[in-house]
C-alpha atoms as a PDB file:
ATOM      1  CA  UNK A   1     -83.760   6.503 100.759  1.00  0.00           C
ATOM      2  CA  UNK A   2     -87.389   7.044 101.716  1.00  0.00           C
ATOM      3  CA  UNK A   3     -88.513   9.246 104.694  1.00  0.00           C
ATOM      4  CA  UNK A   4     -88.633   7.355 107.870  1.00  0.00           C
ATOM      5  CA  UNK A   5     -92.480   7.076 107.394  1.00  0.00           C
ATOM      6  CA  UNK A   6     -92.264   5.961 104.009  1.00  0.00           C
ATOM      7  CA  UNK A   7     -89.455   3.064 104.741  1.00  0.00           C
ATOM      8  CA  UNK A   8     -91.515   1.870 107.805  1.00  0.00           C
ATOM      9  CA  UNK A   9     -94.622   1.694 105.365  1.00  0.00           C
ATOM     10  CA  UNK A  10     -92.488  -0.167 102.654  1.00  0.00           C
ATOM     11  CA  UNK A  11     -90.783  -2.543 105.120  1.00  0.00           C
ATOM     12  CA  UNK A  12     -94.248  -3.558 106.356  1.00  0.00           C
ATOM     13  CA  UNK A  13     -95.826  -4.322 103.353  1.00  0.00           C
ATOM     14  CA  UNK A  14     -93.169  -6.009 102.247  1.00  0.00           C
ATOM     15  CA  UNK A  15     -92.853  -8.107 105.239  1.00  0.00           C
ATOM     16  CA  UNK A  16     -96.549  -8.876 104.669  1.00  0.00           C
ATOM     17  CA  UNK A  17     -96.164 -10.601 101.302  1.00  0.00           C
ATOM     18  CA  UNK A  18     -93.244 -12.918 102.805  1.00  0.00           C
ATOM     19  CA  UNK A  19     -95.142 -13.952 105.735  1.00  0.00           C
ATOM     20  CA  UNK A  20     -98.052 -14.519 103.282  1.00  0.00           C
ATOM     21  CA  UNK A  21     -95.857 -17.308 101.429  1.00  0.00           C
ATOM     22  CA  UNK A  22     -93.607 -18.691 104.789  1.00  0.00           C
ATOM     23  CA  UNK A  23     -96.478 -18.647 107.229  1.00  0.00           C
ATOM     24  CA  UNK A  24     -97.478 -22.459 106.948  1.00  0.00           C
ATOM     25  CA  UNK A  25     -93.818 -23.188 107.746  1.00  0.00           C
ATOM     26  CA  UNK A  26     -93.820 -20.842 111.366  1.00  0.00           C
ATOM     27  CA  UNK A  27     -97.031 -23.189 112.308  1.00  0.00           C
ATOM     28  CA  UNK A  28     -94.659 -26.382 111.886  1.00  0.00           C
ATOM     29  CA  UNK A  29     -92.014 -24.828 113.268  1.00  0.00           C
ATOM     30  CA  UNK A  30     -93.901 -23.695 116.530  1.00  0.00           C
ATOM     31  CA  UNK A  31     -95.382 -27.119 117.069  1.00  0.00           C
ATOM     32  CA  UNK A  32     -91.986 -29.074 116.930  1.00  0.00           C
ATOM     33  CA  UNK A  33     -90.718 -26.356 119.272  1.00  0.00           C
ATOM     34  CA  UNK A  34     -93.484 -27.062 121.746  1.00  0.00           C
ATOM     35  CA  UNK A  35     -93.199 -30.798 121.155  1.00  0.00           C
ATOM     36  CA  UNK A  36     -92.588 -32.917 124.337  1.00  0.00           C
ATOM     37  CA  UNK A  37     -92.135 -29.852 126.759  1.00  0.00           C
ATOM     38  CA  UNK A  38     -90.375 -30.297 129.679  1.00  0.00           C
ATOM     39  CA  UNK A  39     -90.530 -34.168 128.952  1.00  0.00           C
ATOM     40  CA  UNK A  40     -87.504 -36.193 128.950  1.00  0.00           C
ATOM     41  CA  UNK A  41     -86.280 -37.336 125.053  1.00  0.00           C
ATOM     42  CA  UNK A  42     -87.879 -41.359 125.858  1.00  0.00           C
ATOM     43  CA  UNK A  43     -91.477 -39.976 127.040  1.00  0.00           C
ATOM     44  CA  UNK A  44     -92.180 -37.805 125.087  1.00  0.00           C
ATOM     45  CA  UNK A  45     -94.286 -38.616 121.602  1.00  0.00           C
ATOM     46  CA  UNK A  46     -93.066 -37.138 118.692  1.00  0.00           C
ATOM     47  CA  UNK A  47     -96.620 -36.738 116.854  1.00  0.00           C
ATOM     48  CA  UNK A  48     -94.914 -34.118 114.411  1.00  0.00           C
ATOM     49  CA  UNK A  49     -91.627 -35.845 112.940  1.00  0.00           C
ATOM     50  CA  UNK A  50     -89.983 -32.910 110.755  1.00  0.00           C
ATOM     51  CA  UNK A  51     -91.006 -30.335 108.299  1.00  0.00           C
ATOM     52  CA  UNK A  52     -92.615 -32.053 105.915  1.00  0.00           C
ATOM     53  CA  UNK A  53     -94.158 -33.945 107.567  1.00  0.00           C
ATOM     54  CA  UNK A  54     -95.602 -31.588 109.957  1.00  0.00           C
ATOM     55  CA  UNK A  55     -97.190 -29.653 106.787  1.00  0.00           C
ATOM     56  CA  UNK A  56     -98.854 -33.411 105.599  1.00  0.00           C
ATOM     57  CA  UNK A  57    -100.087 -34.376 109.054  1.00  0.00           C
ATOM     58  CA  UNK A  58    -101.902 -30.679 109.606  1.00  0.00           C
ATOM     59  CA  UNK A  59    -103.297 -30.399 105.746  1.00  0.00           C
ATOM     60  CA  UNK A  60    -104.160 -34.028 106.809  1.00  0.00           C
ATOM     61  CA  UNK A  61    -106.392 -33.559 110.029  1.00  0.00           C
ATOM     62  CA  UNK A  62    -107.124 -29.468 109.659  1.00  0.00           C
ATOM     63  CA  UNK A  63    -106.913 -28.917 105.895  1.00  0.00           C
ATOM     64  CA  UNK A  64    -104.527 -25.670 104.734  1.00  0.00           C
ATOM     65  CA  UNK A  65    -106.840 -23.810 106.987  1.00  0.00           C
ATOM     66  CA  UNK A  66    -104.661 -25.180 110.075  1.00  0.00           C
ATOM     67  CA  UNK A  67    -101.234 -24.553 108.440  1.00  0.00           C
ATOM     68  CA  UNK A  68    -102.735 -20.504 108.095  1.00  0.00           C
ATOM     69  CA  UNK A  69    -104.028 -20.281 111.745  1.00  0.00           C
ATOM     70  CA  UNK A  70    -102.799 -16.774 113.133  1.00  0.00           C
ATOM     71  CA  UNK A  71    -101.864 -15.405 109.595  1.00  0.00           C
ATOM     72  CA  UNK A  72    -104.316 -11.882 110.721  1.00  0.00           C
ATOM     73  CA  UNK A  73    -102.024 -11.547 113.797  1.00  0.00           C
ATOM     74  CA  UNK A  74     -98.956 -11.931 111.771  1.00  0.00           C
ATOM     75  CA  UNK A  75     -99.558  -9.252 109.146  1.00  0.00           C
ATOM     76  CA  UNK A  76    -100.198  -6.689 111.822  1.00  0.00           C
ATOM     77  CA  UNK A  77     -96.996  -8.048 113.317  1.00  0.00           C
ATOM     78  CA  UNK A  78     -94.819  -7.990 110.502  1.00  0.00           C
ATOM     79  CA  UNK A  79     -96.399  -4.106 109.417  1.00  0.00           C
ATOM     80  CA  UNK A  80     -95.175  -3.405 113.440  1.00  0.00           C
ATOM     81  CA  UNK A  81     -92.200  -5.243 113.851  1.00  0.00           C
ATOM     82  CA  UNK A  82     -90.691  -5.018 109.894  1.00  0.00           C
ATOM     83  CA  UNK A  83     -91.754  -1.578 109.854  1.00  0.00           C
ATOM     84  CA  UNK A  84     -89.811  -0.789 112.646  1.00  0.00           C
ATOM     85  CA  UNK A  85     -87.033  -2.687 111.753  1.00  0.00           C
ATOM     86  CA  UNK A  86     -86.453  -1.732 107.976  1.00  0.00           C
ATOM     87  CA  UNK A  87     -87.784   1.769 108.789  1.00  0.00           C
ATOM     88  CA  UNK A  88     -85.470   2.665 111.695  1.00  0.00           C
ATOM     89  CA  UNK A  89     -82.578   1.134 111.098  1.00  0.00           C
ATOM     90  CA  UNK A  90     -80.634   3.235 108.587  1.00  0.00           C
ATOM     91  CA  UNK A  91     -81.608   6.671 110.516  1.00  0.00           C
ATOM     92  CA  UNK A  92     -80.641   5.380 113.805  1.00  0.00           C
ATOM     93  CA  UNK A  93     -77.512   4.227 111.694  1.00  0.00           C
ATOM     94  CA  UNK A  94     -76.534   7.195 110.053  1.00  0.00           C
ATOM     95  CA  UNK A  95     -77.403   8.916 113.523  1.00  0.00           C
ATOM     96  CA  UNK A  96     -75.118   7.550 115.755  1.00  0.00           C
ATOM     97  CA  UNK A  97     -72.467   7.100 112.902  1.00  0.00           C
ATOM     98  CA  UNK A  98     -72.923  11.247 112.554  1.00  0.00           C
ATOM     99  CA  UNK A  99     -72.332  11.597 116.263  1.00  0.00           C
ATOM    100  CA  UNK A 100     -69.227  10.099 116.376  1.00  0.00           C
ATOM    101  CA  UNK A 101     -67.689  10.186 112.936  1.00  0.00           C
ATOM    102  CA  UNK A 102     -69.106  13.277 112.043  1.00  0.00           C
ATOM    103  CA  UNK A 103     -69.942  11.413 108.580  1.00  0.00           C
ATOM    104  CA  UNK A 104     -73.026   9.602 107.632  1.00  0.00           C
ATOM    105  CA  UNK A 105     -71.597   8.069 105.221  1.00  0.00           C
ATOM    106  CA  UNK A 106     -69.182   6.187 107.636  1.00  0.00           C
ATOM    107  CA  UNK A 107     -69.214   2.419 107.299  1.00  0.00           C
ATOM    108  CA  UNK A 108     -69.124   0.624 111.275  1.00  0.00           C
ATOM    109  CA  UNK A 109     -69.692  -2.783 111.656  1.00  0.00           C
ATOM    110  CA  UNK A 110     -70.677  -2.136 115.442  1.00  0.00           C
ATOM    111  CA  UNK A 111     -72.524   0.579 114.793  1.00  0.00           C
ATOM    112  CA  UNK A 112     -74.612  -1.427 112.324  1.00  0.00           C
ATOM    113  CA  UNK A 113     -75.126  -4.703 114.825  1.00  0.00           C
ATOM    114  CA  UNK A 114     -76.373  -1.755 117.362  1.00  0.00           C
ATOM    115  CA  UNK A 115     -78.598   0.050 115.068  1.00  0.00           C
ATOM    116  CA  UNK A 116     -80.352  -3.808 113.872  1.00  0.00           C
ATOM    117  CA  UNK A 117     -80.812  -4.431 117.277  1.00  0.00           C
ATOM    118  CA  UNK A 118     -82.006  -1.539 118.203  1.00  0.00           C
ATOM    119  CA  UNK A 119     -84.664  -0.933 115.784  1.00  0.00           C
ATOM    120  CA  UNK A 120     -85.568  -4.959 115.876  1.00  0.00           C
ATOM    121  CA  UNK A 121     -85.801  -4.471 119.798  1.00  0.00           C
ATOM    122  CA  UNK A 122     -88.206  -1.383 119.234  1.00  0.00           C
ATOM    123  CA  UNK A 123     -90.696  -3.424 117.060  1.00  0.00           C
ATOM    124  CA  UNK A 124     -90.568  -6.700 119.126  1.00  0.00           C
ATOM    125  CA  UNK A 125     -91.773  -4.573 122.370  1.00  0.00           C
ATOM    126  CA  UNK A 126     -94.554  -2.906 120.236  1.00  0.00           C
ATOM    127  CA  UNK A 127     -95.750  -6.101 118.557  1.00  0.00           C
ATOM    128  CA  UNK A 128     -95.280  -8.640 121.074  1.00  0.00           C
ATOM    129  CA  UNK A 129     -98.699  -8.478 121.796  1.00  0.00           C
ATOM    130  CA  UNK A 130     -99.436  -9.783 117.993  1.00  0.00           C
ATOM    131  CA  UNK A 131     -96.999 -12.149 118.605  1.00  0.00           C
ATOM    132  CA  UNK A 132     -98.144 -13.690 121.439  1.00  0.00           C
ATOM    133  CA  UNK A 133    -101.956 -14.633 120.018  1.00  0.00           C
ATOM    134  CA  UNK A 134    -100.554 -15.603 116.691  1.00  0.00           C
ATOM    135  CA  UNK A 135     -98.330 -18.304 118.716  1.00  0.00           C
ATOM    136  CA  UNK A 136    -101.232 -19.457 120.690  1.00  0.00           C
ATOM    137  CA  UNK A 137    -103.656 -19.292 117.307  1.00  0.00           C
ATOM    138  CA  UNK A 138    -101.202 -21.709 116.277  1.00  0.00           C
ATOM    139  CA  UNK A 139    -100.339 -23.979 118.542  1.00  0.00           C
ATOM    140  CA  UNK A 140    -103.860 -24.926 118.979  1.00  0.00           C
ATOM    141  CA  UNK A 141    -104.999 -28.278 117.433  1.00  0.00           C
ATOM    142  CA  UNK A 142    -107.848 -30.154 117.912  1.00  0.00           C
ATOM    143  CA  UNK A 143    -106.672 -33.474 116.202  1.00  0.00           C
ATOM    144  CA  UNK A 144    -102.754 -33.477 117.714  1.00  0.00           C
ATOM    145  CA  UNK A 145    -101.931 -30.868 120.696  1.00  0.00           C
ATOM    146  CA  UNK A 146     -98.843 -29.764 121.674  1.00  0.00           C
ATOM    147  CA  UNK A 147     -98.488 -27.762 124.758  1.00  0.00           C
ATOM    148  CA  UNK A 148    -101.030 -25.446 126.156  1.00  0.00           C
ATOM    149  CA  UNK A 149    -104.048 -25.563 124.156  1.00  0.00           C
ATOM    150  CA  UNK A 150    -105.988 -22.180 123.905  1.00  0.00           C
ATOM    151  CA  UNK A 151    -109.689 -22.046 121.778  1.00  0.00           C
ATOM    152  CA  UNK A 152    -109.319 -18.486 120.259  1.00  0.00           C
ATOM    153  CA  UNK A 153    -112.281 -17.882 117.520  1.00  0.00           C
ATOM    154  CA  UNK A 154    -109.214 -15.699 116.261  1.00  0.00           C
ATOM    155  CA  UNK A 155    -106.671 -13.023 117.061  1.00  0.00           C
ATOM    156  CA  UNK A 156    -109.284 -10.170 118.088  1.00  0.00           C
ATOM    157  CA  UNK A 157    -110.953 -12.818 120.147  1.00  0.00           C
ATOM    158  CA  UNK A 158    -107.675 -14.623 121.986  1.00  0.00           C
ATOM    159  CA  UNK A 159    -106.460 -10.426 123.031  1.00  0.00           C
ATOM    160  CA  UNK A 160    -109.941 -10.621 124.501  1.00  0.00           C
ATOM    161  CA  UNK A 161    -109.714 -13.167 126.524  1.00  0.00           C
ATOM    162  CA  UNK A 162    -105.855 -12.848 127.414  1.00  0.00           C
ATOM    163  CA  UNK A 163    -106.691  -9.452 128.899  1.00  0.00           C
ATOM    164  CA  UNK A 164    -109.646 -11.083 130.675  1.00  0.00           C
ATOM    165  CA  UNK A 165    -108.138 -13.976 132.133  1.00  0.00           C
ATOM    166  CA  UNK A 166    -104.566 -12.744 132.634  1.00  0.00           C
ATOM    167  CA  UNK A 167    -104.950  -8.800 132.416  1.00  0.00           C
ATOM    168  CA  UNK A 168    -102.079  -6.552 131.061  1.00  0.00           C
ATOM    169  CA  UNK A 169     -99.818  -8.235 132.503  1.00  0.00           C
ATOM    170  CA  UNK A 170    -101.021 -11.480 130.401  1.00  0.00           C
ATOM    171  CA  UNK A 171    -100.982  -9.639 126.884  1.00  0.00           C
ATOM    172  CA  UNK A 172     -97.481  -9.011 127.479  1.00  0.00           C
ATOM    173  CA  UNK A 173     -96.338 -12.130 128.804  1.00  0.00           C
ATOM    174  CA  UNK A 174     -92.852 -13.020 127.077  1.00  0.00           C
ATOM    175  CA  UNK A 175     -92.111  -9.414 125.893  1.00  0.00           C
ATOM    176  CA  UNK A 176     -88.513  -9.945 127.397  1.00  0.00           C
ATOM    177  CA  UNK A 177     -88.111 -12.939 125.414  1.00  0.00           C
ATOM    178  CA  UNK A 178     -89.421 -11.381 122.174  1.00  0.00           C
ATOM    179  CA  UNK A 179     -87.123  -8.705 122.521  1.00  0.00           C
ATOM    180  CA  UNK A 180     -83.853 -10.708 123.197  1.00  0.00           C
ATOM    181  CA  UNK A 181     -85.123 -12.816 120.182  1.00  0.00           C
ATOM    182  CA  UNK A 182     -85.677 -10.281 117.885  1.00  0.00           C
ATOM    183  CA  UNK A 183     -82.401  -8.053 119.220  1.00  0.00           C
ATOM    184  CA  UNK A 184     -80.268 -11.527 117.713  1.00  0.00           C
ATOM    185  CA  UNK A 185     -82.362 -11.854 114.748  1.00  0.00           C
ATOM    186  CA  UNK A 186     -82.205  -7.597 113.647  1.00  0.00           C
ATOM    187  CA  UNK A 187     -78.759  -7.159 114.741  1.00  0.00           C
ATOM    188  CA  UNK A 188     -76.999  -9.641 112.060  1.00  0.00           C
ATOM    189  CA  UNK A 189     -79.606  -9.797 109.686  1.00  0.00           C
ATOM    190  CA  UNK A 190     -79.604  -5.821 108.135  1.00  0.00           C
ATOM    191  CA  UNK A 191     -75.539  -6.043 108.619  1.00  0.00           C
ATOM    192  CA  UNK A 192     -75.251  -9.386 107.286  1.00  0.00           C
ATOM    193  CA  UNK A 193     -77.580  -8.392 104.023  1.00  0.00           C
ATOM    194  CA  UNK A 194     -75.319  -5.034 103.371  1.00  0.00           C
ATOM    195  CA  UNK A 195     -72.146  -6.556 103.936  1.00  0.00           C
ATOM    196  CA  UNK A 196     -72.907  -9.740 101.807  1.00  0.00           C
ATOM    197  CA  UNK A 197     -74.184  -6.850  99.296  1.00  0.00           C
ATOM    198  CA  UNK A 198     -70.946  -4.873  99.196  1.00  0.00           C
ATOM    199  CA  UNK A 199     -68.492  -7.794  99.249  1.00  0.00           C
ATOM    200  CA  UNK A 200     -70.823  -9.195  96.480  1.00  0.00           C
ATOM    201  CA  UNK A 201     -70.742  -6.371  94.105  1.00  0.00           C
ATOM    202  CA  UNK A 202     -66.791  -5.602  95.492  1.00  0.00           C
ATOM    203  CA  UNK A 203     -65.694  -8.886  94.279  1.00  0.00           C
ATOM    204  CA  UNK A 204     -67.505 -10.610  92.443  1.00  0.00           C
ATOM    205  CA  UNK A 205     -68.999  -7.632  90.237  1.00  0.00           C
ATOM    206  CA  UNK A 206     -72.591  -8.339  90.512  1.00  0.00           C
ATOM    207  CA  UNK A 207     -74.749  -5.234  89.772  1.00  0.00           C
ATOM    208  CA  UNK A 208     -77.089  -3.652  91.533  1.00  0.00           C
ATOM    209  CA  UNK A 209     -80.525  -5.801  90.722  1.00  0.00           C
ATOM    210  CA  UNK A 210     -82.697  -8.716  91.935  1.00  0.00           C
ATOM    211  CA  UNK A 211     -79.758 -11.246  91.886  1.00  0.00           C
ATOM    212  CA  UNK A 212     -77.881  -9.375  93.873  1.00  0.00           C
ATOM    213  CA  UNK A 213     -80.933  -9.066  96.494  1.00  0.00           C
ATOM    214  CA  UNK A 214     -81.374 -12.882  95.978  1.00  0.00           C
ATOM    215  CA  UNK A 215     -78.002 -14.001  96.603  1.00  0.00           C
ATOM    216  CA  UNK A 216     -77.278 -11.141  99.612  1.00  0.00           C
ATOM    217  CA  UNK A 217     -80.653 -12.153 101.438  1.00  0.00           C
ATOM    218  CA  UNK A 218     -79.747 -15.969 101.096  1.00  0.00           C
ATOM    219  CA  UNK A 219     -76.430 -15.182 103.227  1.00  0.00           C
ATOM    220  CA  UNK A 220     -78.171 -12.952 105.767  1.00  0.00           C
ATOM    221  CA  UNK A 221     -81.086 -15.924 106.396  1.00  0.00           C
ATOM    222  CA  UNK A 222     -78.863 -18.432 107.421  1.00  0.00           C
ATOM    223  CA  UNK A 223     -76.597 -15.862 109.601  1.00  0.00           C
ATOM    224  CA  UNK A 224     -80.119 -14.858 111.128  1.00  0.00           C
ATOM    225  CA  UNK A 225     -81.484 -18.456 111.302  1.00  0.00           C
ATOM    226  CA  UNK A 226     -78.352 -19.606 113.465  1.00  0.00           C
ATOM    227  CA  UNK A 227     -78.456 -17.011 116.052  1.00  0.00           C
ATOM    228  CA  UNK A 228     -82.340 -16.462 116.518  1.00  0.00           C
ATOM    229  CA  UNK A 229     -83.226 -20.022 116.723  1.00  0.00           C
ATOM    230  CA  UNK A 230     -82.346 -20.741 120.584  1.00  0.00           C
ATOM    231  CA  UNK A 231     -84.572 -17.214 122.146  1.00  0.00           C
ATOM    232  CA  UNK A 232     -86.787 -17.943 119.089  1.00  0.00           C
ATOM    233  CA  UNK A 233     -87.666 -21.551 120.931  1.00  0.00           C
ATOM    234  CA  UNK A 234     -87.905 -19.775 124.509  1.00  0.00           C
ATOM    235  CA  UNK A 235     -89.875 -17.370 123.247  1.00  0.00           C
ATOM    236  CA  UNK A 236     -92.597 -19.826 121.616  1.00  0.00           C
ATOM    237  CA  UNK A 237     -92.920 -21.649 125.176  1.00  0.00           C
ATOM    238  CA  UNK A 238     -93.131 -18.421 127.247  1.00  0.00           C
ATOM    239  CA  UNK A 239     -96.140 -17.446 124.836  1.00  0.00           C
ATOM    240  CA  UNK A 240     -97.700 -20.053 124.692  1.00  0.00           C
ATOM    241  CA  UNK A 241     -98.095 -20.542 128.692  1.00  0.00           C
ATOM    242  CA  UNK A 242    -100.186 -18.857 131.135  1.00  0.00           C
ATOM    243  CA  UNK A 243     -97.637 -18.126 133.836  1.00  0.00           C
ATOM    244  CA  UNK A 244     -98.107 -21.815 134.871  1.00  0.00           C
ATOM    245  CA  UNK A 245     -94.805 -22.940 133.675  1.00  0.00           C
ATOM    246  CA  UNK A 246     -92.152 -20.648 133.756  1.00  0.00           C
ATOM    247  CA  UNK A 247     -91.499 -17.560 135.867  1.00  0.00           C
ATOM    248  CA  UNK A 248     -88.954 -15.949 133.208  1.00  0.00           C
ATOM    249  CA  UNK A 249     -86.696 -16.484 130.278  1.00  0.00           C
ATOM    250  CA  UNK A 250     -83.404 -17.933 132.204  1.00  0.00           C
ATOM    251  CA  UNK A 251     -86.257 -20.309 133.963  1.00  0.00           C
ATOM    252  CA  UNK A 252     -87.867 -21.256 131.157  1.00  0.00           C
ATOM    253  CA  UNK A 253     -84.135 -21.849 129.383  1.00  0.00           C
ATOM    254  CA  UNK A 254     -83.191 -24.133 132.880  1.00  0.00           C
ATOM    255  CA  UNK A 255     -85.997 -25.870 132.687  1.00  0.00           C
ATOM    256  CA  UNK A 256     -85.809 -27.089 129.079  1.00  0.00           C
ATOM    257  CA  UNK A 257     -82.334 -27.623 128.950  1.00  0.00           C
ATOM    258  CA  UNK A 258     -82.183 -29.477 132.091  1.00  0.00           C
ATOM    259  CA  UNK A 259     -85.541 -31.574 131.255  1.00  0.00           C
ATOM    260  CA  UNK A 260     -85.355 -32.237 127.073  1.00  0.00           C
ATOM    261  CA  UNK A 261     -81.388 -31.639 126.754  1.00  0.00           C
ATOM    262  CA  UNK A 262     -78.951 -29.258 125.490  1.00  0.00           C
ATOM    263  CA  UNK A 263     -79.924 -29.425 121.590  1.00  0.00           C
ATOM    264  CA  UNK A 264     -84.227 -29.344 122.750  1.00  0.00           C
ATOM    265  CA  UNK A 265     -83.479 -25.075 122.209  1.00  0.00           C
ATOM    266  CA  UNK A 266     -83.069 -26.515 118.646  1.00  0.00           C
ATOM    267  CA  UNK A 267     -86.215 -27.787 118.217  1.00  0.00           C
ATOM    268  CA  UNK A 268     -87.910 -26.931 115.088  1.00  0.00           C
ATOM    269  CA  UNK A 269     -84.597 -25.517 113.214  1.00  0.00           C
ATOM    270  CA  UNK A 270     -84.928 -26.757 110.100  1.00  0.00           C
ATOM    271  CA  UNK A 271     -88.830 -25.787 109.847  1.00  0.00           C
ATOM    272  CA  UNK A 272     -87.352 -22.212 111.091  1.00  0.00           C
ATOM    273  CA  UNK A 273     -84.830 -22.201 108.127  1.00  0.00           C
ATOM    274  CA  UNK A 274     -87.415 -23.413 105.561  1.00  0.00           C
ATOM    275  CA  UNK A 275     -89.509 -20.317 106.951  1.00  0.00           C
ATOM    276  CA  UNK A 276     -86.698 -17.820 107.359  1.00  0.00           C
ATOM    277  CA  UNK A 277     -84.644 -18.823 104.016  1.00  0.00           C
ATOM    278  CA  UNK A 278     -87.766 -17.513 101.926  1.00  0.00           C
ATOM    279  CA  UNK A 279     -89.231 -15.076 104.577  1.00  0.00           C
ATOM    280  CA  UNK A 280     -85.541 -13.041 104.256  1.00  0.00           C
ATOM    281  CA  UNK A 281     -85.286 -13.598 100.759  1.00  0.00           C
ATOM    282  CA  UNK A 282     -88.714 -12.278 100.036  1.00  0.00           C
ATOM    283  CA  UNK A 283     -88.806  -9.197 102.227  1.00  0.00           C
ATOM    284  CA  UNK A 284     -85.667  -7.805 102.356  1.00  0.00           C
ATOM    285  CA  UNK A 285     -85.782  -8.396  97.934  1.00  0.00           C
ATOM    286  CA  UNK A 286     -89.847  -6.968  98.130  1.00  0.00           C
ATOM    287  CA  UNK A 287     -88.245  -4.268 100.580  1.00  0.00           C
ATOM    288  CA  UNK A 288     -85.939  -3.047  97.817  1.00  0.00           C
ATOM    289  CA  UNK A 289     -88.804  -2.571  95.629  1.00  0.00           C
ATOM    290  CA  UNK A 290     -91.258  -1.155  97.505  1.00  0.00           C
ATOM    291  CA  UNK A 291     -89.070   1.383  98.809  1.00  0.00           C
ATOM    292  CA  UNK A 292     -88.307   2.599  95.295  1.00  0.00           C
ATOM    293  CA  UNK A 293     -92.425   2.763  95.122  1.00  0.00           C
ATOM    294  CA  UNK A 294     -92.445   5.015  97.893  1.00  0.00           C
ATOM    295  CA  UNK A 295     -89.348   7.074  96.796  1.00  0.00           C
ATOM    296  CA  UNK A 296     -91.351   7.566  93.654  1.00  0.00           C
ATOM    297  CA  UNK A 297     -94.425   8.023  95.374  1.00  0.00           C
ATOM    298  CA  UNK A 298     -92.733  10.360  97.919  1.00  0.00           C
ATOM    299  CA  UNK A 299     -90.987  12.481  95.210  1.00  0.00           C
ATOM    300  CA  UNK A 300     -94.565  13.057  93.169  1.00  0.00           C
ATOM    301  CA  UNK A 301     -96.735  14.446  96.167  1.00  0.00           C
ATOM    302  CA  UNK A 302     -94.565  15.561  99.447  1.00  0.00           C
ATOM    303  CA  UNK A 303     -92.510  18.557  98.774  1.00  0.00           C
ATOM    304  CA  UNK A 304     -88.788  18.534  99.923  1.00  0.00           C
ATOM    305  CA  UNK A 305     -89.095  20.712 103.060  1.00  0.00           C
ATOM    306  CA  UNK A 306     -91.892  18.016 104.321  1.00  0.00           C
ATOM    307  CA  UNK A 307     -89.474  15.428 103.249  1.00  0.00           C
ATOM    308  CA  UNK A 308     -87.470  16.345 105.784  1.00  0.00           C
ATOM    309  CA  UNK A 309     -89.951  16.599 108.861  1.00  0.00           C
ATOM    310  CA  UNK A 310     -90.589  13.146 108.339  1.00  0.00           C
END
């Protein structure tokens, strides 16, 4: 295992070449999430009608240009919130599991949902603000709007005028939301990949390789895709509002519910699975790899006392 530095480096970069390839599908998937908000099923116009055809009608009126709006906020946000995630997560596991079974080595289901939450939860609060331009960067069209349009030039430019026109309270509007979000997402998805891993090489003998990545970040996508989804569509709302529409999370979750239906949290969930199928694949696979890098990397030029520091 790398040094917690060195695994929060490697989890970030290889979060960044995931969201590089899945980022056109998060635009779709935001847009169909904000489609017909707080509008009854009958009134409202469905301008985007799925996945694919989301992609066609944006390359259509805003060229691949549109289906990339935001992608400099999301590779800071996936170096914060990945970072955190893949970097934390097995000292904070083999922490706790030290405390109370006085073995590292120790493997707790519990303790493993708690430790992917936990670290998730850590680098949702300290990227939120990322997260929150990157929504609004792409929710913005000038051919087919959904929900509140904002004219950002880009991310630097939207913080800017967030923290202008809403202060600090503004640039961390939906932080709760974020963090109950990404607390679903990290606390079945690290679990979900080593246990699919184990019971993988267990019983059906598959060694220790990209397959074995492949097949054991398939089954931790869909686990994460299933249990995100619902905050993941509260979330996109409360960012993409000024404080106009909802005064919190359960009030933003009344209103949509009682307004669009039971199933409107659902919005978007197949554009979410297109993005997160391929978006877990590729970084917790490219997180393997890197990670040796940085083992390597670690072993050549830090000597073993420094090692431990950090």
């Amino acid at each position: 295992m790398s040094t917690t530095l060195g695994a929060f480096i490697a989890g970030g970069i290889a979060a960044c070449g995931a969201v590089t390839v899945t980022h056109p599908f998060e635009t779709v998937k935001i847009r169909l999430q904000l489609q017909g908000e707080l509008q009854s099923k009958n009134a409202a116009p469905r301008m985007y009608k799925g996945v694919f055809h989301g992609v066609s009608v944006i390359i259509k009126n805003e060229g691949p240009r549109g289906l990339f709006r935001g992608i400099g906020a999301a590779y800071i946000y996936q170096m914060v919130l990945n970072g955190c995630r893949l970097g934390f997560y097995e000292p904070m596991r083999k922490g706790v599991t030290t405390a109370i079974f006085r073995d590292d080595k120790v493997q707790s289901l519990a303790i493993n949902i708690f430790s992917g939450a936990a670290s998730g939860v850590l680098g949702a609060a300290a990227g939120s603000p990322f997260f929150l331009v990157k929504t609004r960067l792409q929710s913005f069209s000038p051919f087919l709007p959904v929900g509140t349009q904002h004219r950002y030039k880009n991310a630097v430019d939207g913080l800017r005028q967030i923290h202008h026109n809403e202060g600090i309270k503004g640039i961390y509007r939906g932080i709760g939301a974020a963090m109950v979000r990404t607390g679903f997402g990290s606390s079945v998805q690290l679990p979900t990949y080593f246990f699919a891993k184990r019971r993988l090489v267990k019983h059906l003998g598959m060694q220790e390789g990209p397959a074995l990545h492949l097949a054991s970040s398939t089954a931790s996508g869909f686990v994460v895709c299933c249990v995100m989804h619902p905050p993941d569509t509260i979330m996109s709302r409360m960012y993409n509002q000024t404080g106009n529409l909802y005064s919190g999370v359960f009030d933003c979750l009344i209103k949509t519910v009682k307004t669009e239906g039971l199933l409107a949290v659902y919005k978007g969930y197949f554009a979410h699975l297109a993005r997160i199928l391929p978006h877990t694949i590729l970084t917790l696979s490219l997180a393997e790899q890197t990670n040796k890098l940085m083992r390597r990397f670690e072993d050549r030029v830090l000597p073993s006392t420094v090692k431990e520091q950090i």
